[in-house]
C-alpha atoms as a PDB file:
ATOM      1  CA  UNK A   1     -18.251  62.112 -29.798  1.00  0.00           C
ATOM      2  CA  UNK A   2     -16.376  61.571 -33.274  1.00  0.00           C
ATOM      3  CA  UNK A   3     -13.471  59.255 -33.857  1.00  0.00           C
ATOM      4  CA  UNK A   4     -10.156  60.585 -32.127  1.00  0.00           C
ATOM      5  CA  UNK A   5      -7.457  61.435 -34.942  1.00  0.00           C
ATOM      6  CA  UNK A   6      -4.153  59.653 -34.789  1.00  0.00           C
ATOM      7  CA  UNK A   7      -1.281  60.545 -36.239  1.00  0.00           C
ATOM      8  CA  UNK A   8       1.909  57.338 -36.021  1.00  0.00           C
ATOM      9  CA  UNK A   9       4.800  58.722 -35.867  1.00  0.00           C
ATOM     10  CA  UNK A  10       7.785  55.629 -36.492  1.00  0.00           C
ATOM     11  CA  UNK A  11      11.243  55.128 -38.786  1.00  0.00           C
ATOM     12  CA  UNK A  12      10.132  51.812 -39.584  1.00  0.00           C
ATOM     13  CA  UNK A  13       7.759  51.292 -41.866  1.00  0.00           C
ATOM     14  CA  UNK A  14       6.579  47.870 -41.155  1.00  0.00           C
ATOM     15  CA  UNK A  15       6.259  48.878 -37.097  1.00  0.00           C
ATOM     16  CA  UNK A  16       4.322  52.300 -38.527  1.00  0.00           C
ATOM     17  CA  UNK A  17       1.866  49.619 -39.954  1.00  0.00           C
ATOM     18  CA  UNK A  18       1.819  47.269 -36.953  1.00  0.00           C
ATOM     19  CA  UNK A  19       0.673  50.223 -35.327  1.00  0.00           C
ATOM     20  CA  UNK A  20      -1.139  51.864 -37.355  1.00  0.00           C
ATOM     21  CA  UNK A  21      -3.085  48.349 -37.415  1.00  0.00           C
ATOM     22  CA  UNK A  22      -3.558  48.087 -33.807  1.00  0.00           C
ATOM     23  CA  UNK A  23      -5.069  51.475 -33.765  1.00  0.00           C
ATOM     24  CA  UNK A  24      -7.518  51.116 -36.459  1.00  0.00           C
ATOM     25  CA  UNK A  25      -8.787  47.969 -34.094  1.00  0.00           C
ATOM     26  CA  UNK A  26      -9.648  50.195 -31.003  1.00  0.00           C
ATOM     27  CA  UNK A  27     -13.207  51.595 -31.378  1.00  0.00           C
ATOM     28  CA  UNK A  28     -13.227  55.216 -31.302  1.00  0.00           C
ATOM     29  CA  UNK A  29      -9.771  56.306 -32.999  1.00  0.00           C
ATOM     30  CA  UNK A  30      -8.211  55.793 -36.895  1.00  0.00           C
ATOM     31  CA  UNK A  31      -5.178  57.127 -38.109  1.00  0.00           C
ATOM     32  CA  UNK A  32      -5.440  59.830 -40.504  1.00  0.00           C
ATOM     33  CA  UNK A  33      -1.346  60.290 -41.406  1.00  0.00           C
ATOM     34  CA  UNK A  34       1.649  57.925 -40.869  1.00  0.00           C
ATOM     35  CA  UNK A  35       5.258  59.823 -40.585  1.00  0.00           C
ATOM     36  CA  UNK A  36       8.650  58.158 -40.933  1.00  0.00           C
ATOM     37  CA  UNK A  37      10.739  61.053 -40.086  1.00  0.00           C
ATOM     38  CA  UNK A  38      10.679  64.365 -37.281  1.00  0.00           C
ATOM     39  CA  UNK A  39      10.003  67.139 -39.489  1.00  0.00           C
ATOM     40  CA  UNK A  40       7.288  65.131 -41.720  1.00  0.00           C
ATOM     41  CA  UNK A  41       5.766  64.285 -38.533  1.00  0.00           C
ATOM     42  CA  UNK A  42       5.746  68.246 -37.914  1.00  0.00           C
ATOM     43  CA  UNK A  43       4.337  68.767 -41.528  1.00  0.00           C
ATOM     44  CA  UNK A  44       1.471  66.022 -40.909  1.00  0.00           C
ATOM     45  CA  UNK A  45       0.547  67.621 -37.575  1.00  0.00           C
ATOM     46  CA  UNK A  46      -0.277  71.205 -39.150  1.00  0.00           C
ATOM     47  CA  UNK A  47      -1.896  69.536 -42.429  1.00  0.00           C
ATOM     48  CA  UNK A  48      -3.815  66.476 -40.591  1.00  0.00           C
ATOM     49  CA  UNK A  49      -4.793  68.228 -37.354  1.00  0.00           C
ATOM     50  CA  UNK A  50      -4.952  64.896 -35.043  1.00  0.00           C
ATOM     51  CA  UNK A  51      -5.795  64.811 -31.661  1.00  0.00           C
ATOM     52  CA  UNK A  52      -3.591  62.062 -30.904  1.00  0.00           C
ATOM     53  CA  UNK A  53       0.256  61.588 -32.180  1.00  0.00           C
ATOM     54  CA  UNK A  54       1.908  58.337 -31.318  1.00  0.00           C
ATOM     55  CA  UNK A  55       5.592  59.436 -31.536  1.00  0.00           C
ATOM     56  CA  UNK A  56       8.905  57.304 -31.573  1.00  0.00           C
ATOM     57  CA  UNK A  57      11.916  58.977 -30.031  1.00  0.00           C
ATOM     58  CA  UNK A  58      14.584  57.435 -32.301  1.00  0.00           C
ATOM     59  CA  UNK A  59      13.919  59.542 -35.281  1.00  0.00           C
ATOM     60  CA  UNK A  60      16.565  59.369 -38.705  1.00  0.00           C
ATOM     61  CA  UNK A  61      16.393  63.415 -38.903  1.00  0.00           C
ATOM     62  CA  UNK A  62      15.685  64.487 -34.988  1.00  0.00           C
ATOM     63  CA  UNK A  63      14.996  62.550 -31.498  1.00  0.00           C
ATOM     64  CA  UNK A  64      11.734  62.444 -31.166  1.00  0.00           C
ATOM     65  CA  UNK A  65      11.771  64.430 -27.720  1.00  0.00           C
ATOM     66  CA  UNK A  66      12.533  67.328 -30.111  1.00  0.00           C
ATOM     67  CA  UNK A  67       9.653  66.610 -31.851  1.00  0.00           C
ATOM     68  CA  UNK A  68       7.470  66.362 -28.818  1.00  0.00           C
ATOM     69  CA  UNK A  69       8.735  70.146 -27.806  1.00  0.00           C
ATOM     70  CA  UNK A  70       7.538  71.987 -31.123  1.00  0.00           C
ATOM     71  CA  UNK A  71       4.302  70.480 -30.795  1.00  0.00           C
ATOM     72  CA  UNK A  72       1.381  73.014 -29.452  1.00  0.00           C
ATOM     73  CA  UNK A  73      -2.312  71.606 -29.504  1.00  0.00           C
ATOM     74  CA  UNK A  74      -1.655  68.578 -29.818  1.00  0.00           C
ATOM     75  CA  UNK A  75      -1.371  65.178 -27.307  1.00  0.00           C
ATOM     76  CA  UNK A  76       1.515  62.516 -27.600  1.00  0.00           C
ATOM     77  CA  UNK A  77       2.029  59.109 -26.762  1.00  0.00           C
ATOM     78  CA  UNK A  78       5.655  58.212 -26.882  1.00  0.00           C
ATOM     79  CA  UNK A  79       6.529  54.823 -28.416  1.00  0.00           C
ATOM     80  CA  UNK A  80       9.984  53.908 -27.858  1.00  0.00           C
ATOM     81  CA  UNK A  81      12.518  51.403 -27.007  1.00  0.00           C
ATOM     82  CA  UNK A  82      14.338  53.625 -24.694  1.00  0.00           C
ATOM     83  CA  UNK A  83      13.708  53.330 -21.400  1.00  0.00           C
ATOM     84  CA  UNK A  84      16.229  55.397 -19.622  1.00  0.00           C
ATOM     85  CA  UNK A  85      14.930  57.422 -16.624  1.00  0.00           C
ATOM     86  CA  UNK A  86      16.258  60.166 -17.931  1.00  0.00           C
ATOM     87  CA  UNK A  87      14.450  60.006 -21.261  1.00  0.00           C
ATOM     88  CA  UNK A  88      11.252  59.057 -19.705  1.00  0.00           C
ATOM     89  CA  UNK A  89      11.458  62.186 -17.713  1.00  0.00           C
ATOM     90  CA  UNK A  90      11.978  64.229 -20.363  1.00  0.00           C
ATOM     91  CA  UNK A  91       9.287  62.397 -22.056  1.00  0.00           C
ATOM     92  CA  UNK A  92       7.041  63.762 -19.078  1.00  0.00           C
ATOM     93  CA  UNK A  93       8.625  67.160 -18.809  1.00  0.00           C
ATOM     94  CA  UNK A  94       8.046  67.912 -22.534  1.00  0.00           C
ATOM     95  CA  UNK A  95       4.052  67.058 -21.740  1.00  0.00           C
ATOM     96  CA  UNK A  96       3.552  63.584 -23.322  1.00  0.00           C
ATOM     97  CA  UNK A  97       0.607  62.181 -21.938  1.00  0.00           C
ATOM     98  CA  UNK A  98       1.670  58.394 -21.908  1.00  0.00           C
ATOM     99  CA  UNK A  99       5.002  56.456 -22.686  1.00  0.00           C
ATOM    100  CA  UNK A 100       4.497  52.954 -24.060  1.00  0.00           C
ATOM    101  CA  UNK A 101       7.918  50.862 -24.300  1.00  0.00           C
ATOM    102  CA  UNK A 102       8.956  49.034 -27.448  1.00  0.00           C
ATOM    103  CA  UNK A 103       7.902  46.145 -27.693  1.00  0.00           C
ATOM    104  CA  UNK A 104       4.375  46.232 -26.554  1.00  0.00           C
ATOM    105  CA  UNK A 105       1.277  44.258 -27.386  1.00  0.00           C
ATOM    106  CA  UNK A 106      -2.210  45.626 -29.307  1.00  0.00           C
ATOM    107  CA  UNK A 107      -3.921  45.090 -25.826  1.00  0.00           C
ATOM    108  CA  UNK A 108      -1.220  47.840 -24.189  1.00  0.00           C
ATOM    109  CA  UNK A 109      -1.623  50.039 -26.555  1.00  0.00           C
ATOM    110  CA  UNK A 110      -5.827  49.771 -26.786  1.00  0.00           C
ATOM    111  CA  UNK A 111      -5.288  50.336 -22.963  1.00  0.00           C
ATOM    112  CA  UNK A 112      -3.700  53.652 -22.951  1.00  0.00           C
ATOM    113  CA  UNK A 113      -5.971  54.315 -26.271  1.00  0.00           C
ATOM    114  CA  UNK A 114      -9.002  53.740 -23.700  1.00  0.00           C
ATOM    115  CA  UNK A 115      -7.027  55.866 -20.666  1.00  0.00           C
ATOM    116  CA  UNK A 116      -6.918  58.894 -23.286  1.00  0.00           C
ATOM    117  CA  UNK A 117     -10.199  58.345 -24.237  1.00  0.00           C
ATOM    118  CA  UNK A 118     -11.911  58.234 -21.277  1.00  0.00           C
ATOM    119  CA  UNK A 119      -9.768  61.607 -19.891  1.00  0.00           C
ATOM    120  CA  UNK A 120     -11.089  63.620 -23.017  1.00  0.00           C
ATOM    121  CA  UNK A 121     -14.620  62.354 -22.456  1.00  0.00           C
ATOM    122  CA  UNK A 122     -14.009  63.578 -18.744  1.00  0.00           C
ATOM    123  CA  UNK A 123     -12.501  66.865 -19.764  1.00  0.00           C
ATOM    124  CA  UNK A 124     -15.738  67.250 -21.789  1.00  0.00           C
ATOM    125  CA  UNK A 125     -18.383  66.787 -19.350  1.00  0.00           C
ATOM    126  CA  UNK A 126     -16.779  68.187 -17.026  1.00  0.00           C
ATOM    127  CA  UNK A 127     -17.762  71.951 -18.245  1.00  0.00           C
ATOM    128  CA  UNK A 128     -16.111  75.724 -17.970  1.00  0.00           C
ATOM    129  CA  UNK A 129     -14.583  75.087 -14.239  1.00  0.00           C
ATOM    130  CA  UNK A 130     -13.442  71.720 -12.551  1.00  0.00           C
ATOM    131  CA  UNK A 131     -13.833  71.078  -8.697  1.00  0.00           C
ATOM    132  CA  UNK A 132     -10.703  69.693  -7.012  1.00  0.00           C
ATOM    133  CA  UNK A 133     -12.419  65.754  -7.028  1.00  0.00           C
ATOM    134  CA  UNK A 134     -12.694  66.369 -10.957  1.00  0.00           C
ATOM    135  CA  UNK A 135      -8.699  67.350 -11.073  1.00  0.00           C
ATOM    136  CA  UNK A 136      -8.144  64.300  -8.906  1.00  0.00           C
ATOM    137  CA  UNK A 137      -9.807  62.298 -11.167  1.00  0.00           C
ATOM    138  CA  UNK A 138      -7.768  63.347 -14.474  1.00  0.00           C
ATOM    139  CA  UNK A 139      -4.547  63.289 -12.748  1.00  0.00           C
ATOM    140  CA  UNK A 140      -4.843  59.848 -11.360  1.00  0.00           C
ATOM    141  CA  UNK A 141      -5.107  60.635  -7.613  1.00  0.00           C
ATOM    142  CA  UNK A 142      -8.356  58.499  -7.264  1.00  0.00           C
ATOM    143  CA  UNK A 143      -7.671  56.023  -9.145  1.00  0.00           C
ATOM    144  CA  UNK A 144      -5.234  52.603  -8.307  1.00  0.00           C
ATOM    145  CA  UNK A 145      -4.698  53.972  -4.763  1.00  0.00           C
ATOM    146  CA  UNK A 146      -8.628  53.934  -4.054  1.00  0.00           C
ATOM    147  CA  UNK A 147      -9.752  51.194  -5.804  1.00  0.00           C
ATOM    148  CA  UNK A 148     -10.389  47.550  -3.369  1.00  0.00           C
ATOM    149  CA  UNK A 149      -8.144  45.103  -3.370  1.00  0.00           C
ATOM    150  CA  UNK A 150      -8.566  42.814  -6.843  1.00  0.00           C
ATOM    151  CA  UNK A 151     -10.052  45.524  -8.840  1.00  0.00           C
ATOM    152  CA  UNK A 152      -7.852  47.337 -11.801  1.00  0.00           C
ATOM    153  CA  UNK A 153      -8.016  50.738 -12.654  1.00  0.00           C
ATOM    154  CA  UNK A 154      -7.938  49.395 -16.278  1.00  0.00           C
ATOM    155  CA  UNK A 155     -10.490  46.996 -16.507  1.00  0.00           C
ATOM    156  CA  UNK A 156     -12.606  49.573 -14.405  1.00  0.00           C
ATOM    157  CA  UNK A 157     -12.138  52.490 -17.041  1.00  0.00           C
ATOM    158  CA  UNK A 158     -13.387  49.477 -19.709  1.00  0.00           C
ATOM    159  CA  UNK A 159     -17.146  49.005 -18.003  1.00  0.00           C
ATOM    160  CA  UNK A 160     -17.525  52.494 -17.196  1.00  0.00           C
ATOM    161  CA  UNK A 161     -16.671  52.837 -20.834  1.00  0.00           C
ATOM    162  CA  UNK A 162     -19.333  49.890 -21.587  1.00  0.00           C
ATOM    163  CA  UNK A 163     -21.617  51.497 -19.135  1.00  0.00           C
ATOM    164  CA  UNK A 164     -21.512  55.044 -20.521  1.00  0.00           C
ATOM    165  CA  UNK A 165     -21.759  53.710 -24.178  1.00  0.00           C
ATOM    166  CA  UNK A 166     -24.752  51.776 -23.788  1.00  0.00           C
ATOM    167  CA  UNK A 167     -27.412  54.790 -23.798  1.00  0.00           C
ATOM    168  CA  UNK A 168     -29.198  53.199 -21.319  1.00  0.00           C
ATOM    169  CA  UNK A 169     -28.941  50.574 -18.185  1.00  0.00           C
ATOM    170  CA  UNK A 170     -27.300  47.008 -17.951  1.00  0.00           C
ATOM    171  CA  UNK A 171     -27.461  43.611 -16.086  1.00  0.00           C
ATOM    172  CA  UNK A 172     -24.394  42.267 -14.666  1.00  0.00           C
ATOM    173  CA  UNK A 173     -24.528  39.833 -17.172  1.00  0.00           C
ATOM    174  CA  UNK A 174     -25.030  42.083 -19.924  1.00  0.00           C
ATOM    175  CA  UNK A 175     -21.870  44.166 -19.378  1.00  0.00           C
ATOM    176  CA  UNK A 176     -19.800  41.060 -18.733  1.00  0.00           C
ATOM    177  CA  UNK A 177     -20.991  40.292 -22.320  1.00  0.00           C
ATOM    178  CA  UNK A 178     -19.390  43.380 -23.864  1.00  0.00           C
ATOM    179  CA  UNK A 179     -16.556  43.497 -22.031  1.00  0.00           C
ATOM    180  CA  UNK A 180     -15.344  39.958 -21.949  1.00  0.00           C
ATOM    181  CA  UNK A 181     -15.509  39.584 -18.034  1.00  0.00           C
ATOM    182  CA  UNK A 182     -17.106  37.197 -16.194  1.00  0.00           C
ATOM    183  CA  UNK A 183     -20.401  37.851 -14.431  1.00  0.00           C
ATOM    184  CA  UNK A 184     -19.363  37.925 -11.119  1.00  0.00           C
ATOM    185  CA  UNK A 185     -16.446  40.516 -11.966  1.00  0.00           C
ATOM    186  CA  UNK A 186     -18.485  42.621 -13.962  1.00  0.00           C
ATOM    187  CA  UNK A 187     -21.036  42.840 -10.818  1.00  0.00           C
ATOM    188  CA  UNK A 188     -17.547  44.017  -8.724  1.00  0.00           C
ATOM    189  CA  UNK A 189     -16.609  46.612 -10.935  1.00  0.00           C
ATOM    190  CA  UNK A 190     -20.710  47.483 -11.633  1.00  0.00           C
ATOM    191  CA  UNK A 191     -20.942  47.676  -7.758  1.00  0.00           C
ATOM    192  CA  UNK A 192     -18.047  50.261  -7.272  1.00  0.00           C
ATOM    193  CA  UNK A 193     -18.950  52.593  -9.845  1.00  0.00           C
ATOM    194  CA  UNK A 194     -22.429  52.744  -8.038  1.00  0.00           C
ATOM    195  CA  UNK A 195     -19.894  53.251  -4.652  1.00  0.00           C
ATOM    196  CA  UNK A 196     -17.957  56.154  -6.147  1.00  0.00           C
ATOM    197  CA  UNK A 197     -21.540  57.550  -7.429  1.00  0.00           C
ATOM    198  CA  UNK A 198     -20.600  57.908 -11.221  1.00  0.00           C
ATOM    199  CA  UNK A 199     -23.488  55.065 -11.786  1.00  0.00           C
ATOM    200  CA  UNK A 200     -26.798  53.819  -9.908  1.00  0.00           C
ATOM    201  CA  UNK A 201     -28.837  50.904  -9.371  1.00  0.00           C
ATOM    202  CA  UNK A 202     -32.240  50.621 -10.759  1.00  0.00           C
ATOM    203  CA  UNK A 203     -34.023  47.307  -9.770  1.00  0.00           C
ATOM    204  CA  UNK A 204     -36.386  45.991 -12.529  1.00  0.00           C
ATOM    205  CA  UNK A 205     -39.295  44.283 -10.972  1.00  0.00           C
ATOM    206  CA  UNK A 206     -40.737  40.802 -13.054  1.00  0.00           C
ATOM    207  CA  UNK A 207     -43.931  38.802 -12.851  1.00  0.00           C
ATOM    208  CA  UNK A 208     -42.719  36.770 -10.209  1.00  0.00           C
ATOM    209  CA  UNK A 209     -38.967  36.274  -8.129  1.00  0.00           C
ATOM    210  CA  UNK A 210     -36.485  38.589  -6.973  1.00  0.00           C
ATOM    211  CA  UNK A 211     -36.317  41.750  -9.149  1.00  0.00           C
ATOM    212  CA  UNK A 212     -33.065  41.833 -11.624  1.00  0.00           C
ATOM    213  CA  UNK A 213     -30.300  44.686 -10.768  1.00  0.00           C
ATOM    214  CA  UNK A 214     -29.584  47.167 -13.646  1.00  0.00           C
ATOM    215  CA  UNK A 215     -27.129  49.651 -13.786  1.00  0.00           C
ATOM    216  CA  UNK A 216     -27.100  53.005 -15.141  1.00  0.00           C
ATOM    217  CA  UNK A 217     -24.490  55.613 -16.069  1.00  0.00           C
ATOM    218  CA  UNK A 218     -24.344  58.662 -14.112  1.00  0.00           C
ATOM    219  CA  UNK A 219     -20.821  59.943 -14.424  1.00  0.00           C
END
């Protein structure tokens, strides 16, 4: 799948490079236009064509929720410091897929990077018609609520990610490699995704001992 175009939407221009920075550092995504302003973020969106717009409310020209409602083919992420309910439902109402409040860290925002990411990859392989389970799993409903007790949704999406990307099968120890987990959590989250059959277990028999478990990516 090609990088995922982002478009940063912000009045500031230092925070329009602080994020334009943490995007560039999430594997899969790069910004292709930075706006300071509502209607150049409208001009970017028809000349840049992202997939992705990262768009402040608090706008110099327009509120960014204005923004959000002449958008068409497009997905937004809104990054703001408001966080009246009101606003945030808006937010929702208008179709933003994600609302990230100011300030956040580059680890919040490469989390919701990796949420969007994995829903596109799950729109795509799904096909021409989705079964009810496949809604459930883009809308959230089989997600947090389902999980065991000490696992996180999150850090579940990241070695299913690590999983999918590797072309081939991993050892508990190899995935807590990429992902920066320890063994034994890595095995957890391994051992759920073979219990919620998107991946399987394929023992690898040696010259001699117990044979070593490798997992593969079914999806």
């Amino acid at each position: 799948m090609r990088d995922m175009r982002v478009l940063v939407v912000d009045d500031d221009f230092m925070v329009a490079r602080i994020h334009s920075g943490y995007v560039a550092r999430v594997p899969g995504f790069h910004v292709v236009s930075v706006a300071h302003n509502g209607a150049d973020a409208l001009a970017a969106v028809a000349e840049s064509r992202p997939d992705l717009v990262l768009l402040d409310i608090y706008l110099p020209d327009m509120s960014g929720l204005e923004v959000l409602k002449a958008l068409t083919d497009v997905d937004v992420l809104m990054i703001s410091a408001a966080r009246d309910v009101p606003t945030v439902r808006e937010a929702m109402r208008g179709g933003a897929v994600n609302y990230l409040i100011k300030p956040f860290t580059a680890a919040a925002l490469t989390e919701r990077l990796r949420q969007y990411a994995d829903t596109r990859r799950r729109l795509t392989a799904i096909g021409p018609e989705a079964r009810q389970d496949d809604v459930d799993r883009l809308f959230g409903t089989k997600t947090a609520a389902s999980m065991p007790k000490g696992l996180s949704a999150a850090t579940c999406a990241l070695v299913a990610d690590t999983l999918r990307e590797a072309g081939g099968d991993l050892s508990a120890a190899e995935a807590a490699q990429l992902t920066g987990l320890s063994r034994v959590s890595a095995r957890r989250y391994l051992e759920y995704l073979c219990a919620a059959g998107q991946a399987e277990l394929r023992p690898r028999y040696g010259t001699a001992g117990r044979p070593e478990h490798r997992y593969r990516w079914l999806g």
